[in-house]
C-alpha atoms as a PDB file:
ATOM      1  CA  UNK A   1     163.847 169.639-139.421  1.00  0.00           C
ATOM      2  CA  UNK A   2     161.874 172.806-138.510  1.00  0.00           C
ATOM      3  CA  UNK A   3     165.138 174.848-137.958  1.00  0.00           C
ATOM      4  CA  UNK A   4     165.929 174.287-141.528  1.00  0.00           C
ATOM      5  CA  UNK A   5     162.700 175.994-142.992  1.00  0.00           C
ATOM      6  CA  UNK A   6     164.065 178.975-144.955  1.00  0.00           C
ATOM      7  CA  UNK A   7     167.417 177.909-145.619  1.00  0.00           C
ATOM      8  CA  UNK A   8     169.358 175.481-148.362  1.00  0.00           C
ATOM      9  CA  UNK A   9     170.513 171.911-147.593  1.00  0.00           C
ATOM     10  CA  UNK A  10     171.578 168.815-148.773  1.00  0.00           C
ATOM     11  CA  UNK A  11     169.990 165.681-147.966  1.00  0.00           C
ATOM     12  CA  UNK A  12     170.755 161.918-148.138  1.00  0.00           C
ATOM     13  CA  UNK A  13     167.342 159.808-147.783  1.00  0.00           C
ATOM     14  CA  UNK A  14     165.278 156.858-149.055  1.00  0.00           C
ATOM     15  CA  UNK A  15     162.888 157.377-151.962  1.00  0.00           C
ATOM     16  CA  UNK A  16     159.444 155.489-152.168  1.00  0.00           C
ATOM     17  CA  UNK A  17     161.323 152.320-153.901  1.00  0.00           C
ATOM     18  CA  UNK A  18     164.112 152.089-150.892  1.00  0.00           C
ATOM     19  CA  UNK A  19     166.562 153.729-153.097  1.00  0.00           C
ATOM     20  CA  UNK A  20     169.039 156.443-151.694  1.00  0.00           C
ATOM     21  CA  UNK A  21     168.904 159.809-153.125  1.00  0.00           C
ATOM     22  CA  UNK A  22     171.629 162.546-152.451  1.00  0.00           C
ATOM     23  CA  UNK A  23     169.528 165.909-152.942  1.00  0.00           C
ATOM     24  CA  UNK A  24     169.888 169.705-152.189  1.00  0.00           C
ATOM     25  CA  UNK A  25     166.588 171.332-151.413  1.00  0.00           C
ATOM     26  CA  UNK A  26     165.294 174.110-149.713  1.00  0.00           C
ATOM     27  CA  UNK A  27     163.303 173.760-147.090  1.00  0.00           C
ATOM     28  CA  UNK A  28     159.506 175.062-147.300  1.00  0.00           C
ATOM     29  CA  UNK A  29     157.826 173.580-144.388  1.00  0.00           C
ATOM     30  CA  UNK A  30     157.489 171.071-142.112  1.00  0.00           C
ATOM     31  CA  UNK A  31     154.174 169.455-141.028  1.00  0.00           C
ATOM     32  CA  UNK A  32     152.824 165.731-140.225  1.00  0.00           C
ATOM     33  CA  UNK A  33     156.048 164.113-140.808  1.00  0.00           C
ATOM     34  CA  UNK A  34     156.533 165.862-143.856  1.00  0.00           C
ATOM     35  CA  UNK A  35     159.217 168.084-145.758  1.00  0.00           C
ATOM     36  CA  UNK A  36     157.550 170.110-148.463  1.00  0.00           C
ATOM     37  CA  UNK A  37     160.700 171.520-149.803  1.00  0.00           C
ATOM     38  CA  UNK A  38     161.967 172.657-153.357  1.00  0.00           C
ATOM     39  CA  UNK A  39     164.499 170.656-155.091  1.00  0.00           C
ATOM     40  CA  UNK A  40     167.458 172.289-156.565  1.00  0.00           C
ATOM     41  CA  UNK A  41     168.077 169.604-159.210  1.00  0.00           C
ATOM     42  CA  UNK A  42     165.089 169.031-160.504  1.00  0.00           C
ATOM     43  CA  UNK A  43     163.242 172.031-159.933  1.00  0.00           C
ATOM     44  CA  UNK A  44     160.220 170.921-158.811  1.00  0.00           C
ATOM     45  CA  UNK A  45     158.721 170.439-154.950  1.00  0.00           C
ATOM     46  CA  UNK A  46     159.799 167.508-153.279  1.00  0.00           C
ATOM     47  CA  UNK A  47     157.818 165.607-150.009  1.00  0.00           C
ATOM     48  CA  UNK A  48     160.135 163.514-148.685  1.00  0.00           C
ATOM     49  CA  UNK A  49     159.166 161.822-145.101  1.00  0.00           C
ATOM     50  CA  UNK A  50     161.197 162.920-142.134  1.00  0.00           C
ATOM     51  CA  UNK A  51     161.858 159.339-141.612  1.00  0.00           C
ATOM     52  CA  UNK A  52     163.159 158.722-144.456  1.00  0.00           C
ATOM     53  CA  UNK A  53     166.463 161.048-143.978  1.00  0.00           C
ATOM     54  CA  UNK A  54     169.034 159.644-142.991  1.00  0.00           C
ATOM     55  CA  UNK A  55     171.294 162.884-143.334  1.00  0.00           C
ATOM     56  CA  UNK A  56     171.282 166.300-143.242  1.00  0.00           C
ATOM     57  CA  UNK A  57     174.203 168.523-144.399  1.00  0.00           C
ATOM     58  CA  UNK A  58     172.839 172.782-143.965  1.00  0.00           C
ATOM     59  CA  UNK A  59     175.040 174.715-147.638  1.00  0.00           C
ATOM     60  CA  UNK A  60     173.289 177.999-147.061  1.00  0.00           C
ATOM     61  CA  UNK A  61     170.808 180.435-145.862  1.00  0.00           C
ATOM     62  CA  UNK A  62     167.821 180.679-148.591  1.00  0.00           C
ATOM     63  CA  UNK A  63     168.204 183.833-150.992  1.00  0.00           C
ATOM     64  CA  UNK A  64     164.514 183.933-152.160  1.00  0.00           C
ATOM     65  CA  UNK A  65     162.596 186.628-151.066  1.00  0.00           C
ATOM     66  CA  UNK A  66     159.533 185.779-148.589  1.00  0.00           C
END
């Protein structure tokens, strides 16, 4: 997941009741099993657990300024 920091993807992965969740976020960083990333529908910073994803679709290269 740490080649994704920076840019915009969409994710399929299990939330904290089991359920799946179809998301496009943007990757912040990636650290003890962790994606701290921000989430494109509901605009708000997401943690999801790396083991959680079960797929991983890259849509673009991030267009916020660092």
């Amino acid at each position: 997941m740490e080649r994704y920091i920076g840019h915009i993807i969409e994710v399929i992965y299990l939330d904290i009741d089991n359920k799946t969740k179809q998301r496009r976020i943007e990757v912040l960083m990636v650290e003890n099993g962790l994606v701290k990333a921000f989430c494109h529908q509901r605009q708000a910073l997401r943690m999801i657990r790396i083991e959680n994803i079960l797929a991983v679709k890259q849509v673009s290269v991030s267009s916020r300024v660092s």
